[in-house]
Protein backbone atom coordinates (compact mmCIF):
# COMPACT_ATOMS: atom_id res chain seq x y z
CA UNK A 1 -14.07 -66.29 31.51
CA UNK A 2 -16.52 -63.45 31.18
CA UNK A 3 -15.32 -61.99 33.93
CA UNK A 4 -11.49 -62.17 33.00
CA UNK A 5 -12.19 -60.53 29.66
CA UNK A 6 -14.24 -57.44 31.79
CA UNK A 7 -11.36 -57.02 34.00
CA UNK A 8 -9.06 -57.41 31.26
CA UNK A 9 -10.78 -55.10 29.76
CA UNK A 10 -10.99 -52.19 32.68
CA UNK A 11 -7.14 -52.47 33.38
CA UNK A 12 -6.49 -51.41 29.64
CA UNK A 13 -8.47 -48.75 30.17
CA UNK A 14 -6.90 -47.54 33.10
CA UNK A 15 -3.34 -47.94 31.74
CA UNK A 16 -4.46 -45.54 28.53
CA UNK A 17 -6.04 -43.11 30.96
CA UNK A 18 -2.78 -43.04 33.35
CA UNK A 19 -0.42 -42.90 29.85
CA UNK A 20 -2.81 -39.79 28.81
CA UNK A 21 -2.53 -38.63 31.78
CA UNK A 22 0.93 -36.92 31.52
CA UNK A 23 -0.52 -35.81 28.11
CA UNK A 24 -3.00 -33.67 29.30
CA UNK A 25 -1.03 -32.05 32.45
CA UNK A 26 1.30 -31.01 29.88
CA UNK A 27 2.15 -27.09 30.05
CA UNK A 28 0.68 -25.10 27.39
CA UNK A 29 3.95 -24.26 24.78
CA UNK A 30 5.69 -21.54 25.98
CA UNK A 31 5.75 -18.53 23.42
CA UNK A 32 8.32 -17.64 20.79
CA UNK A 33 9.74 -13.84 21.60
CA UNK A 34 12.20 -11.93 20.54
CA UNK A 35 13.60 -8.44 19.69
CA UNK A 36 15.72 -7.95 16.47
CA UNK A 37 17.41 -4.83 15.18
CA UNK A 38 15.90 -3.46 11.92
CA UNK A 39 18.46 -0.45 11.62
CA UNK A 40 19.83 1.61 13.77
CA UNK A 41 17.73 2.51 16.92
CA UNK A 42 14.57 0.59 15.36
CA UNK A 43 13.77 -2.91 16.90
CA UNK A 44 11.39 -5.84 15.67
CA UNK A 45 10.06 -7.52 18.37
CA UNK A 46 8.06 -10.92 17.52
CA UNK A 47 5.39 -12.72 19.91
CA UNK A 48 4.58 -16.01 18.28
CA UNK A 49 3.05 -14.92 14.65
CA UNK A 50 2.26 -11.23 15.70
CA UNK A 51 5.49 -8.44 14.97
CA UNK A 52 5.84 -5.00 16.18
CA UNK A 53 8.69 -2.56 16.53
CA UNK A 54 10.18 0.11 18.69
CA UNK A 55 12.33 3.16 18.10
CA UNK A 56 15.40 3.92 20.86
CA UNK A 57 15.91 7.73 21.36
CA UNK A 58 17.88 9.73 23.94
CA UNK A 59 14.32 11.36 25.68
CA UNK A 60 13.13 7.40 25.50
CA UNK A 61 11.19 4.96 24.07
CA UNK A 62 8.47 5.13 20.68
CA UNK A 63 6.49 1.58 20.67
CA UNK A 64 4.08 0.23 18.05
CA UNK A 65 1.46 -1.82 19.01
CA UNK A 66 1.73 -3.30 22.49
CA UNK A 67 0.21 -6.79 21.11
CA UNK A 68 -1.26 -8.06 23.96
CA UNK A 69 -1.13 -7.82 27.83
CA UNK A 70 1.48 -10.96 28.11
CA UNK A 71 3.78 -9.48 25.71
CA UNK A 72 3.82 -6.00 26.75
CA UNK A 73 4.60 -7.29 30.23
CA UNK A 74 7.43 -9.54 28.71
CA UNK A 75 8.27 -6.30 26.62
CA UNK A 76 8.08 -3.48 29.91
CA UNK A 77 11.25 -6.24 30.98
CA UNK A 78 13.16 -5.96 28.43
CA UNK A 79 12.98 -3.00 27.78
CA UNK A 80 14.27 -1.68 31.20
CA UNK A 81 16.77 -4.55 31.27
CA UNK A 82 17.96 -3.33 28.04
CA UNK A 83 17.73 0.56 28.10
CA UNK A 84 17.05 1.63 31.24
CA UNK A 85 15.85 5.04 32.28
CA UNK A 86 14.40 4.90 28.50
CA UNK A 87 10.40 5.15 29.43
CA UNK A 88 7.70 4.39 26.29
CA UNK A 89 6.98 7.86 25.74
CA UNK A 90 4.51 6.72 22.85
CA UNK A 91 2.90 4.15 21.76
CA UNK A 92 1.19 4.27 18.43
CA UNK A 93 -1.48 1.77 17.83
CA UNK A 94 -2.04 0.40 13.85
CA UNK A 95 -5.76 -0.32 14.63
CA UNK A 96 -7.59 -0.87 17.02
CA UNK A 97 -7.88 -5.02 16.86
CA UNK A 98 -7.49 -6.72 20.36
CA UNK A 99 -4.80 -8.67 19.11
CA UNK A 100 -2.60 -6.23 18.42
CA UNK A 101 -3.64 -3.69 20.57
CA UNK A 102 -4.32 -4.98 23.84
CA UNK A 103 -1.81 -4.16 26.81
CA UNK A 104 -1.42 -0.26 26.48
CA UNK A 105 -1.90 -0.22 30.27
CA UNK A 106 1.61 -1.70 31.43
CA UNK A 107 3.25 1.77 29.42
CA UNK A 108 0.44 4.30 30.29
CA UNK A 109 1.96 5.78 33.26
CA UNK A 110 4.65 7.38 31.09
CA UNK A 111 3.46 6.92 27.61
CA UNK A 112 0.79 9.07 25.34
CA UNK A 113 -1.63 6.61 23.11
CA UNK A 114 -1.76 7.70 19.69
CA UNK A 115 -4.31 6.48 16.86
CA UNK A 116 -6.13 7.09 14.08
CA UNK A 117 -9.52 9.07 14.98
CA UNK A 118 -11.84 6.25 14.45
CA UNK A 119 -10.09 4.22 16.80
CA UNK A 120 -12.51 4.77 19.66
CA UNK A 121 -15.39 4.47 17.55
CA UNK A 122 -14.25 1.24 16.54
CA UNK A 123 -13.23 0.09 19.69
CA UNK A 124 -16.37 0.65 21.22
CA UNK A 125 -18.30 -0.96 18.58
CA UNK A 126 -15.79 -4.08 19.17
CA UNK A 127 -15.97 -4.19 22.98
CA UNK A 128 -19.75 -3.95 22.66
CA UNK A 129 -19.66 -7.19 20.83
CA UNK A 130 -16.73 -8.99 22.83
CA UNK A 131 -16.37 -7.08 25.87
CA UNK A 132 -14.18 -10.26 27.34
CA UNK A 133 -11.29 -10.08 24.36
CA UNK A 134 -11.15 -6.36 23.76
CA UNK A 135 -11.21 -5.78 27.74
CA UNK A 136 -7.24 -5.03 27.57
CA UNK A 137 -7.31 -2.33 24.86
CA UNK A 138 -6.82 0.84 26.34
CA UNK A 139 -8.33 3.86 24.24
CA UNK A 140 -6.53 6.42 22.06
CA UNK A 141 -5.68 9.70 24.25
CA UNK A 142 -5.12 11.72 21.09
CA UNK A 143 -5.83 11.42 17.34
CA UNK A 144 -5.18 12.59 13.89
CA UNK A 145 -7.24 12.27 10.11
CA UNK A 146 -4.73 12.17 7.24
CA UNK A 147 -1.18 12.70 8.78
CA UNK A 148 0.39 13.42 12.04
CA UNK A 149 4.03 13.27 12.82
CA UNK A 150 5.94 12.28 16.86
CA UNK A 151 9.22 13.75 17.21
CA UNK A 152 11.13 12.77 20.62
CA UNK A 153 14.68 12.94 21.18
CA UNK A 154 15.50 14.40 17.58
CA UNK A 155 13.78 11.14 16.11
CA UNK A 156 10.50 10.90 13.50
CA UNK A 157 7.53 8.62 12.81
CA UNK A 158 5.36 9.69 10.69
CA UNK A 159 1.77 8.42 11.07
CA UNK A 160 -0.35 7.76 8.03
CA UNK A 161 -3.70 6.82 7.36
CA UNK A 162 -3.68 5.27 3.76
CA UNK A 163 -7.39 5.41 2.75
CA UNK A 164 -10.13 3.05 3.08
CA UNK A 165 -9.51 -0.57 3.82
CA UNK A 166 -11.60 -3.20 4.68
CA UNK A 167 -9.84 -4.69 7.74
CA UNK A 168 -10.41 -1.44 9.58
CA UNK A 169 -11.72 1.72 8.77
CA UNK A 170 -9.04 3.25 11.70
CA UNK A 171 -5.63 1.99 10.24
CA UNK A 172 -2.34 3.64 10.62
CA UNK A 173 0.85 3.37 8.53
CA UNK A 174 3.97 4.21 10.07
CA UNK A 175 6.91 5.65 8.42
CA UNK A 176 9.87 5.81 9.86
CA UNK A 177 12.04 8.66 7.52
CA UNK A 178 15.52 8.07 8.89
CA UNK A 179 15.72 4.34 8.78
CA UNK A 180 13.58 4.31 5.80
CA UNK A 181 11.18 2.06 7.21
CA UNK A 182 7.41 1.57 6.44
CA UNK A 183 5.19 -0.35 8.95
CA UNK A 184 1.71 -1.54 8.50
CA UNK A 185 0.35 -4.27 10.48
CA UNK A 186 -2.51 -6.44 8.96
CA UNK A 187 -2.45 -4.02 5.64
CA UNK A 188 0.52 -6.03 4.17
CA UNK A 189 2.46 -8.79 3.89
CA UNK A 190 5.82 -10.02 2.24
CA UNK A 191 5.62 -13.29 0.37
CA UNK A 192 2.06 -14.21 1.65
CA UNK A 193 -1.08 -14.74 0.45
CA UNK A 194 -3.41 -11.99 1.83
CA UNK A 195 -5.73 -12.75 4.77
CA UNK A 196 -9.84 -13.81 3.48
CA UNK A 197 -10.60 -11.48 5.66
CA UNK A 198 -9.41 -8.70 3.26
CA UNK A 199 -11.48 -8.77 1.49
CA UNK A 200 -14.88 -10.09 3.25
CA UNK A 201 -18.18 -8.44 3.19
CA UNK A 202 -18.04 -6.82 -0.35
CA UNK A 203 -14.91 -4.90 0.89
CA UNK A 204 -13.48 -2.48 -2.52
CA UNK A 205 -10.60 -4.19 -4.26
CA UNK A 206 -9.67 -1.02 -6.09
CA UNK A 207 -9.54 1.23 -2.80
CA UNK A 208 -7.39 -1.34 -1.11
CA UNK A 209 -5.15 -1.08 -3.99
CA UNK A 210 -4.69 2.74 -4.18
CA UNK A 211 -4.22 2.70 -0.25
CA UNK A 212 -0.99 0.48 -1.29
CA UNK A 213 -0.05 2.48 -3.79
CA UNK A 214 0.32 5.49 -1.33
CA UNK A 215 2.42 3.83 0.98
CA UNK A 216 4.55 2.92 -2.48
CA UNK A 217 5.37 6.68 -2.79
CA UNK A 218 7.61 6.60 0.47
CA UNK A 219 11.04 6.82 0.17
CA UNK A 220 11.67 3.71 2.20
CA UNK A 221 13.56 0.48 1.81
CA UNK A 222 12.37 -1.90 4.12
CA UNK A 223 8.96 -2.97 4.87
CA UNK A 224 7.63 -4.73 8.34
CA UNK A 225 4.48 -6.02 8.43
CA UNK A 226 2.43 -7.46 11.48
CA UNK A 227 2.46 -11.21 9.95
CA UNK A 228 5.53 -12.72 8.43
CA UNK A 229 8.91 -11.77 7.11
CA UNK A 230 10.21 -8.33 6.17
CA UNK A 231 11.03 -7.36 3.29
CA UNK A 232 11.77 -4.65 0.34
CA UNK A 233 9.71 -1.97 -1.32
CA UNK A 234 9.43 -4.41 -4.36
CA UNK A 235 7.81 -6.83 -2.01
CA UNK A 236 5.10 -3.93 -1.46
CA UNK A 237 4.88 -3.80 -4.80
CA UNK A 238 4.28 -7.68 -5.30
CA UNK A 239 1.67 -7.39 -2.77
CA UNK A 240 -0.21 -5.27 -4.12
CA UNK A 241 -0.23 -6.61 -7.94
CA UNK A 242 -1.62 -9.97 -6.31
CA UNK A 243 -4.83 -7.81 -5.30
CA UNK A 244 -4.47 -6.25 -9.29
CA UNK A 245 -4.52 -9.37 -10.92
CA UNK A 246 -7.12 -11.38 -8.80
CA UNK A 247 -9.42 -7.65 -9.58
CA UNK A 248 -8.67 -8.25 -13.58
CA UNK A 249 -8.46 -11.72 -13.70
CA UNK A 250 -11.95 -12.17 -11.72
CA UNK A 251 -13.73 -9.83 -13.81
CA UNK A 252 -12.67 -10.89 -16.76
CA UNK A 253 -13.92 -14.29 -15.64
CA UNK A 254 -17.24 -12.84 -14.67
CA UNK A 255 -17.55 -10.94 -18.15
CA UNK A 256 -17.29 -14.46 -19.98
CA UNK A 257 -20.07 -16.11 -17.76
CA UNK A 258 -17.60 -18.37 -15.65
CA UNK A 259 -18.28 -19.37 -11.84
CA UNK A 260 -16.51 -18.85 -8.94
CA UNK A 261 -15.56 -22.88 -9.21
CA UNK A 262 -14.43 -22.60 -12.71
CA UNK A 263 -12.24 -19.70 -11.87
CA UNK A 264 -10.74 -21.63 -8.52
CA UNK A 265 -10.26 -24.84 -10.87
CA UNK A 266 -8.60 -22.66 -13.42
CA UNK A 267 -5.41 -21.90 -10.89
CA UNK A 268 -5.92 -18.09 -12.32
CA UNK A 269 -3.73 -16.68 -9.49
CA UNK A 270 -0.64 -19.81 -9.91
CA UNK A 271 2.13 -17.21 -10.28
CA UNK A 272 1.78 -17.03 -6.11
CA UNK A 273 1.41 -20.53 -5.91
CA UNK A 274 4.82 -20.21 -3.31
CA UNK A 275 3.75 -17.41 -1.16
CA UNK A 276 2.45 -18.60 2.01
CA UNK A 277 -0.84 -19.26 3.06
CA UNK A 278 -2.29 -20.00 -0.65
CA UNK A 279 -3.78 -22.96 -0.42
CA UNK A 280 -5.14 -22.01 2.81
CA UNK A 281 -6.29 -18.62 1.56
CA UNK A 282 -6.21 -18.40 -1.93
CA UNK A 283 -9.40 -19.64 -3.26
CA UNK A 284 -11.66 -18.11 -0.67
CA UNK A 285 -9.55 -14.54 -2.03
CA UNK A 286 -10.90 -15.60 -5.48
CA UNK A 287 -14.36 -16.42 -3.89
CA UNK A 288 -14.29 -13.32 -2.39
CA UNK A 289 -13.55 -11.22 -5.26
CA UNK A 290 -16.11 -12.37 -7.48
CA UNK A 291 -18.77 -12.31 -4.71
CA UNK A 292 -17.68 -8.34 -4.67
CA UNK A 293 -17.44 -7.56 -8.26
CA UNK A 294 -20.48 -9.40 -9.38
CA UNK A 295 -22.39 -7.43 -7.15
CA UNK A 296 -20.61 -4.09 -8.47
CA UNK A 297 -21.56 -5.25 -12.19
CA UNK A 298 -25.58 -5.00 -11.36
């Protein structure tokens, strides 16, 4: 009887390692890509949760961030399938973060890298620490401080660096001036809770919030970040009063002797209760905060 129940016993567990079999040879999902006209001559092109865009001119082809080295070959594709004899003549990188800068190489033949001048620095200190996931980010071949503005075929970006933020010291802003299109990749978002990593290691709230303001003042109307949706200048505006409001509302919270759990509890930041990403990223925003501002009070 023993015996029955053993081999019982090994043929069940056989059957469940042949049905997870299949399981496990699975292919990994295939990625979601695509390439949407903004306006015009100005394209969105989305790889799974990371966006960037390109600009179509008559002398060829102005490209954001490559993303990474799977994409841009996907991209190099398209992009001859689409517009051919249209070479990337540029492509201008937001920052220097491997994934959303990796893949340069597949457009460097034709195209001139473009960044802000602490790219290098940046990527060097980044490769030092992860040499294996910054390995496809090619360096910046020229740079620029405060502004700097590509021309090709007739057509303008303007590059901007908007100040001091804590994500990277090297971002860039770009403004497109015909379409009326801003871009900033990881420096905003439409309808979405920021990233914790915003504001991590005592990053300033209050230069953050000017560097929005700045890229208020363009005369744009649509807005593209790197993460999510587009959407309208107010929706730059929105983003940036959730950053206002956890600064006051934090404070004031500090100033009356309250903790960081009282101030979570209290659901002081419910108006953006239906923005994505705040319950994942919410509280550790407000944890954040107060773990900055508390230290600016002493």
């Amino acid at each position: 009887m023993m015996n029955c129940v053993r081999c019982l016993a090994v043929t069940t567990a056989l059957v469940m390692v042949a049905a997870a079999a299949p399981l496990a040879q699975q292919a990994p999902r295939e990625p979601v890509r695509s390439i949407a006209r903004l306006t015009g001559d100005l394209y969105r092109v989305q790889n799974n949760d990371h966006y960037t865009v390109f600009l179509v001119t008559p002398a060829g082809i102005i490209l954001a961030d490559p993303i990474n080295v799977e994409l841009a070959t996907w991209l190099e594709g398209e992009l001859t399938r689409r517009f051919p004899n249209s070479p990337v003549r540029y492509v201008l990188y937001s920052h220097h973060h491997q994934d959303h800068a990796s893949g340069a190489a597949l457009f460097n033949d034709t195209a001139e890298l473009i960044g802000h001048e602490n790219f290098n620095a940046g990527l060097e200190a980044s490769q030092a620490q992860d040499p294996k996931r910054y390995g496809g980010v090619v360096p910046v071949e020229s740079t620029y401080s405060g502004r700097r503005t590509v021309t090709l075929g007739g057509r303008t970006v303007n590059l901007i660096h908007p100040g001091r933020t804590p994500h990277a010291s090297d971002f860039t802003v770009l403004h497109f001036p015909a379409e009326r299109v801003v871009v900033g990749v990881d420096f905003m978002a439409v309808k979405m809770v920021p990233g914790t990593v915003m504001l991590a290691n005592g990053a300033s709230i209050q230069e953050y919030i000017d560097a929005v303001r700045a890229v208020e003042a363009l005369d744009v109307d649509t807005v593209s970040p790197g993460h999510g949706p587009t959407g309208t200048k107010a929706d730059l505006v929105a983003f940036r009063q959730y950053y206002e409001r956890l600064q006051e509302r934090v404070r004031a919270g500090i100033a009356k002797g309250q903790t960081v759990e009282q101030l979570q509890a209290a659901k002081i930041m419910d108006e953006f209760k239906d923005w994505i990403e705040y319950d994942e990223d919410n509280d550790v925003n407000i944890a954040n905060a107060y773990k900055t501002l508390s230290a600016q009070k002493r």
